[in-house]
Every structure is written in C-alpha cells, then in structure tokens.
C-alpha atoms as a PDB file:
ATOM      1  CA  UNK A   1     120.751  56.707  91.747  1.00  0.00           C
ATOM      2  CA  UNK A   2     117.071  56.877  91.991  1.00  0.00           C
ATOM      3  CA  UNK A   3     115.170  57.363  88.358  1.00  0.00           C
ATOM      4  CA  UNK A   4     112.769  60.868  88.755  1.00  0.00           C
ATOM      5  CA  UNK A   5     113.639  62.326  92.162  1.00  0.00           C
ATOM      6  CA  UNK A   6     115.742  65.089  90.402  1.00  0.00           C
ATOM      7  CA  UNK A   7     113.983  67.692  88.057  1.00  0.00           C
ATOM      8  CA  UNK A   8     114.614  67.885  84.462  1.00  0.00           C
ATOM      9  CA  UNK A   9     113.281  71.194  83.919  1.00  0.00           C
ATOM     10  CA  UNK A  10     116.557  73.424  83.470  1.00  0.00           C
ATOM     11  CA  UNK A  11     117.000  75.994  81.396  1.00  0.00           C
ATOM     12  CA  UNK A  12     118.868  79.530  81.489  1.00  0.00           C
ATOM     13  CA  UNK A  13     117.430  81.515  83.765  1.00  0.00           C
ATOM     14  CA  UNK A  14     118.915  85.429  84.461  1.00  0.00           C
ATOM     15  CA  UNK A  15     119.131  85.939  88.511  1.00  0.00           C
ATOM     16  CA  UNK A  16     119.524  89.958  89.182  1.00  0.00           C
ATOM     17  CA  UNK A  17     120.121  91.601  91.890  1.00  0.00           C
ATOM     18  CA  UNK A  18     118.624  95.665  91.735  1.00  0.00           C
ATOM     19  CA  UNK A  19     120.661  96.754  94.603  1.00  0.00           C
ATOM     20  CA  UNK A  20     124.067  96.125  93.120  1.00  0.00           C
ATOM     21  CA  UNK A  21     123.390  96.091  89.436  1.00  0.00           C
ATOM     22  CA  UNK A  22     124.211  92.856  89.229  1.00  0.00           C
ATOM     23  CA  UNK A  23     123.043  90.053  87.349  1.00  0.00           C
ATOM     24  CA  UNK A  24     124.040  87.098  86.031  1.00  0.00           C
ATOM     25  CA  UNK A  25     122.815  84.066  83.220  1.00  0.00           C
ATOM     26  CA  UNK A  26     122.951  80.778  84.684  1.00  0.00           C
ATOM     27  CA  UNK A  27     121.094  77.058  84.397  1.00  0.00           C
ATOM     28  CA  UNK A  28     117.859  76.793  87.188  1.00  0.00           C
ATOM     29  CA  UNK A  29     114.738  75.665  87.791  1.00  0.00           C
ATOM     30  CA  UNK A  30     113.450  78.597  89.071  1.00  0.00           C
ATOM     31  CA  UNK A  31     110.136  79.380  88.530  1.00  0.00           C
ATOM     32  CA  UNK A  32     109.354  82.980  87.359  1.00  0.00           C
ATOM     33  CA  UNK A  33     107.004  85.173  85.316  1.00  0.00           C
ATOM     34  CA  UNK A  34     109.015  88.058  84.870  1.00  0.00           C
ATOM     35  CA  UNK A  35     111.726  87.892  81.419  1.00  0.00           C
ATOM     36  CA  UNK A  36     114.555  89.900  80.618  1.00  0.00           C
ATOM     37  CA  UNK A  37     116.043  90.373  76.976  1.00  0.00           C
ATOM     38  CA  UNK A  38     120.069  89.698  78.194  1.00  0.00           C
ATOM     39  CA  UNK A  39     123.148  91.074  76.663  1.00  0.00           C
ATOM     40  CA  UNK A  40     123.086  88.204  73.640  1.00  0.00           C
ATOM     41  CA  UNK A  41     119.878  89.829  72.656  1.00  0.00           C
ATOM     42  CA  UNK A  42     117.448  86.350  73.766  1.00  0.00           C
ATOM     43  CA  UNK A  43     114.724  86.514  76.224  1.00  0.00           C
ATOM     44  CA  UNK A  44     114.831  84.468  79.567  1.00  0.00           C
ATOM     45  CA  UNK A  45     113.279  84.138  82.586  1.00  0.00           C
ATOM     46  CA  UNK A  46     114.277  86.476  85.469  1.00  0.00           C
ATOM     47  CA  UNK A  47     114.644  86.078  89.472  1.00  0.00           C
ATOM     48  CA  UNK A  48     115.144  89.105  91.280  1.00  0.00           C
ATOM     49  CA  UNK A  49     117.330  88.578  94.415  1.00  0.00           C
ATOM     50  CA  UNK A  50     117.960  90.564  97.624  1.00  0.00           C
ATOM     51  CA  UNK A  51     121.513  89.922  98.009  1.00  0.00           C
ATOM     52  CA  UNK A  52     124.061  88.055  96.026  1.00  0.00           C
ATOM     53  CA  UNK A  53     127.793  87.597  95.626  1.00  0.00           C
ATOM     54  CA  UNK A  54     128.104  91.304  94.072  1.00  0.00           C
ATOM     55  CA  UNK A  55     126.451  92.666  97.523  1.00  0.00           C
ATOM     56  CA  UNK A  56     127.200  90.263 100.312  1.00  0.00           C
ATOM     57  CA  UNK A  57     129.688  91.614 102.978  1.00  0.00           C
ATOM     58  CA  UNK A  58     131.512  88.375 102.759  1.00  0.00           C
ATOM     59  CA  UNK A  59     132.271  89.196  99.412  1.00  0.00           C
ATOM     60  CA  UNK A  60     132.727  92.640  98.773  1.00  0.00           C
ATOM     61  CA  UNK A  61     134.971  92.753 102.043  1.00  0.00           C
ATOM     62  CA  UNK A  62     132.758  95.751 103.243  1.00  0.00           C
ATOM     63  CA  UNK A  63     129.889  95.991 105.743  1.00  0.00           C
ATOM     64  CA  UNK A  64     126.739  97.886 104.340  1.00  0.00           C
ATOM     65  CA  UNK A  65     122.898  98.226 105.199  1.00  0.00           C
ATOM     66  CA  UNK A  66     120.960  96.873 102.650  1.00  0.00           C
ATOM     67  CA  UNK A  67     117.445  97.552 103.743  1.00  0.00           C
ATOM     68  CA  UNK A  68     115.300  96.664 100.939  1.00  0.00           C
ATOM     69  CA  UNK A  69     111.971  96.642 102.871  1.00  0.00           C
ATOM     70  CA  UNK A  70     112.236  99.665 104.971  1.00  0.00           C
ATOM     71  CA  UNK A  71     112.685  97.650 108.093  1.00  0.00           C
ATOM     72  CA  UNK A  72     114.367 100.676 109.684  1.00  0.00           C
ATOM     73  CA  UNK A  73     111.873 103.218 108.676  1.00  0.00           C
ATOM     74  CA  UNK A  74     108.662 101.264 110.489  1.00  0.00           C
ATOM     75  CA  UNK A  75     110.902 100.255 113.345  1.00  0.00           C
ATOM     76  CA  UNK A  76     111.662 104.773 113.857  1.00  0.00           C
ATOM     77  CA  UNK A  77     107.836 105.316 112.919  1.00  0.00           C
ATOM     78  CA  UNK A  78     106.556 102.947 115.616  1.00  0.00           C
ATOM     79  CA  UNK A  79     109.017 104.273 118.073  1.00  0.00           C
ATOM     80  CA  UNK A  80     107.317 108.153 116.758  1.00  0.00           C
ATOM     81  CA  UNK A  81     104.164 106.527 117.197  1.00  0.00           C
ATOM     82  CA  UNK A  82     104.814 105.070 120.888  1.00  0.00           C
ATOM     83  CA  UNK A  83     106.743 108.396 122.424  1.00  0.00           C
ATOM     84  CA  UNK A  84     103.755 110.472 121.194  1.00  0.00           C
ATOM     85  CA  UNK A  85     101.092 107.950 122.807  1.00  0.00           C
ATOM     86  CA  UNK A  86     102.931 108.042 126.198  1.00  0.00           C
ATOM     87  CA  UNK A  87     102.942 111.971 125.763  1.00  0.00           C
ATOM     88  CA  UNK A  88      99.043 111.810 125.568  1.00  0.00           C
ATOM     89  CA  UNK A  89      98.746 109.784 128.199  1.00  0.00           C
ATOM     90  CA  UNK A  90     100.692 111.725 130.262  1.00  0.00           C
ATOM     91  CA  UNK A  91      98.700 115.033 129.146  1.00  0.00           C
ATOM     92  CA  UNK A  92      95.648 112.901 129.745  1.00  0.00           C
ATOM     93  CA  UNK A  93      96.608 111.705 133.462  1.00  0.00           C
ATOM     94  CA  UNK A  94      97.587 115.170 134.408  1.00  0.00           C
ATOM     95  CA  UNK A  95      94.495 116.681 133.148  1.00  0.00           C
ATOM     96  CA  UNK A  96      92.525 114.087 135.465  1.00  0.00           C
ATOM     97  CA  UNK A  97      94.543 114.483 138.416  1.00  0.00           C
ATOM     98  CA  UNK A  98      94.105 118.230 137.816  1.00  0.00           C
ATOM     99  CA  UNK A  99      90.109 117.975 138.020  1.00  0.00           C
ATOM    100  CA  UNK A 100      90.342 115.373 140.715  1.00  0.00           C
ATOM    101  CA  UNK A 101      92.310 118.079 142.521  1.00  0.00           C
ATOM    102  CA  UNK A 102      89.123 120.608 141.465  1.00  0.00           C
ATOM    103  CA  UNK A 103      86.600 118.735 142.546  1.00  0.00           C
ATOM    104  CA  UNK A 104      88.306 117.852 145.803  1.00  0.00           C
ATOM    105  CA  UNK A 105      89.067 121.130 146.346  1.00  0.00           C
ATOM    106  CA  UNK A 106      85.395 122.635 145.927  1.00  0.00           C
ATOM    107  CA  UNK A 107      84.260 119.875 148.071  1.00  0.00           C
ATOM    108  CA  UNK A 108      85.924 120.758 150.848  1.00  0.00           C
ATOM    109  CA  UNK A 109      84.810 124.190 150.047  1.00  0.00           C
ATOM    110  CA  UNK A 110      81.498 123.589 151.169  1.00  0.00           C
END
C-alpha cells in the first residue's frame, strides 16, 4: 500500500437529510462549516444531503417527488411565460395585418 495517498483527517461528522428528518453520526472527511449539537449532547460538523437511505425510492419501497430546488415550479413559470409571449405575438401580428388591411384599403380608395 502506498504511504499518504489516503487522508487521515476523519472524524465524526453528522450527515442530515431535511426532507426526511433524517440524520445520522458517522466517521468522514467531509468538509463543512455548519455544526450540530447531536443527541449525546457534543458538537460536530454537519453535511446536509438531498437524498439518503431514509428518502431514496430504492429504499423506502415508494416512489415520491422530492423537488428540493423548485425544478418544477420554473419549468410551469417558463411554460406561463412562453404561452403568454406567443399570445402577444399573435395580438401583435393581427393588429399589423389589420392596418396593412387599412392602409390597403384607403389606397385603393383613392
């Protein structure tokens, strides 16, 4: 085995995960700058995570959304966003075809 290739840095680190209130004290070498005081009443350094072993669908045995960063909600604002546009545009090419139509009209007028 090669001599310093592997870190020797460990120490208890808490790993939480907000979405299924969930979190658990193992050894890492995470680096952090957030601490937690855990159940044993000591203070340790704490990684949030988006999905672990508590909400996983391979775990629990049940599909659900987690949608921690509101993918979903820009995705139906942008679509909003894009159906009013091409309703302006629309407005706006029927309001020019209507003056075309005006100006055609009183040209042949005269």
């Amino acid at each position: 085995m090669k001599s310093s290739i592997h870190p020797t840095d460990y120490r208890p680190v808490v790993f939480s995960d907000d979405q299924a209130g969930f979190a658990f004290l193992t050894q890492s070498t995470a680096q952090t700058d957030e601490t937690i005081t855990w159940e044993d009443g000591n203070t340790y350094p704490l990684v949030k995570v988006h999905i672990s072993s508590a909400s996983h669908p391979f775990f629990t045995g049940e599909e659900k959304i987690i949608d921690t960063e509101g993918r979903v909600d820009r995705f139906k604002a942008r679509q909003e966003q894009a159906a009013k546009r091409r309703e302006q545009m629309a407005a706006k090419a029927k309001k020019q075809q209507a003056q075309k139509a005006a100006k055609a009209k009183k040209a042949d007028e005269k």
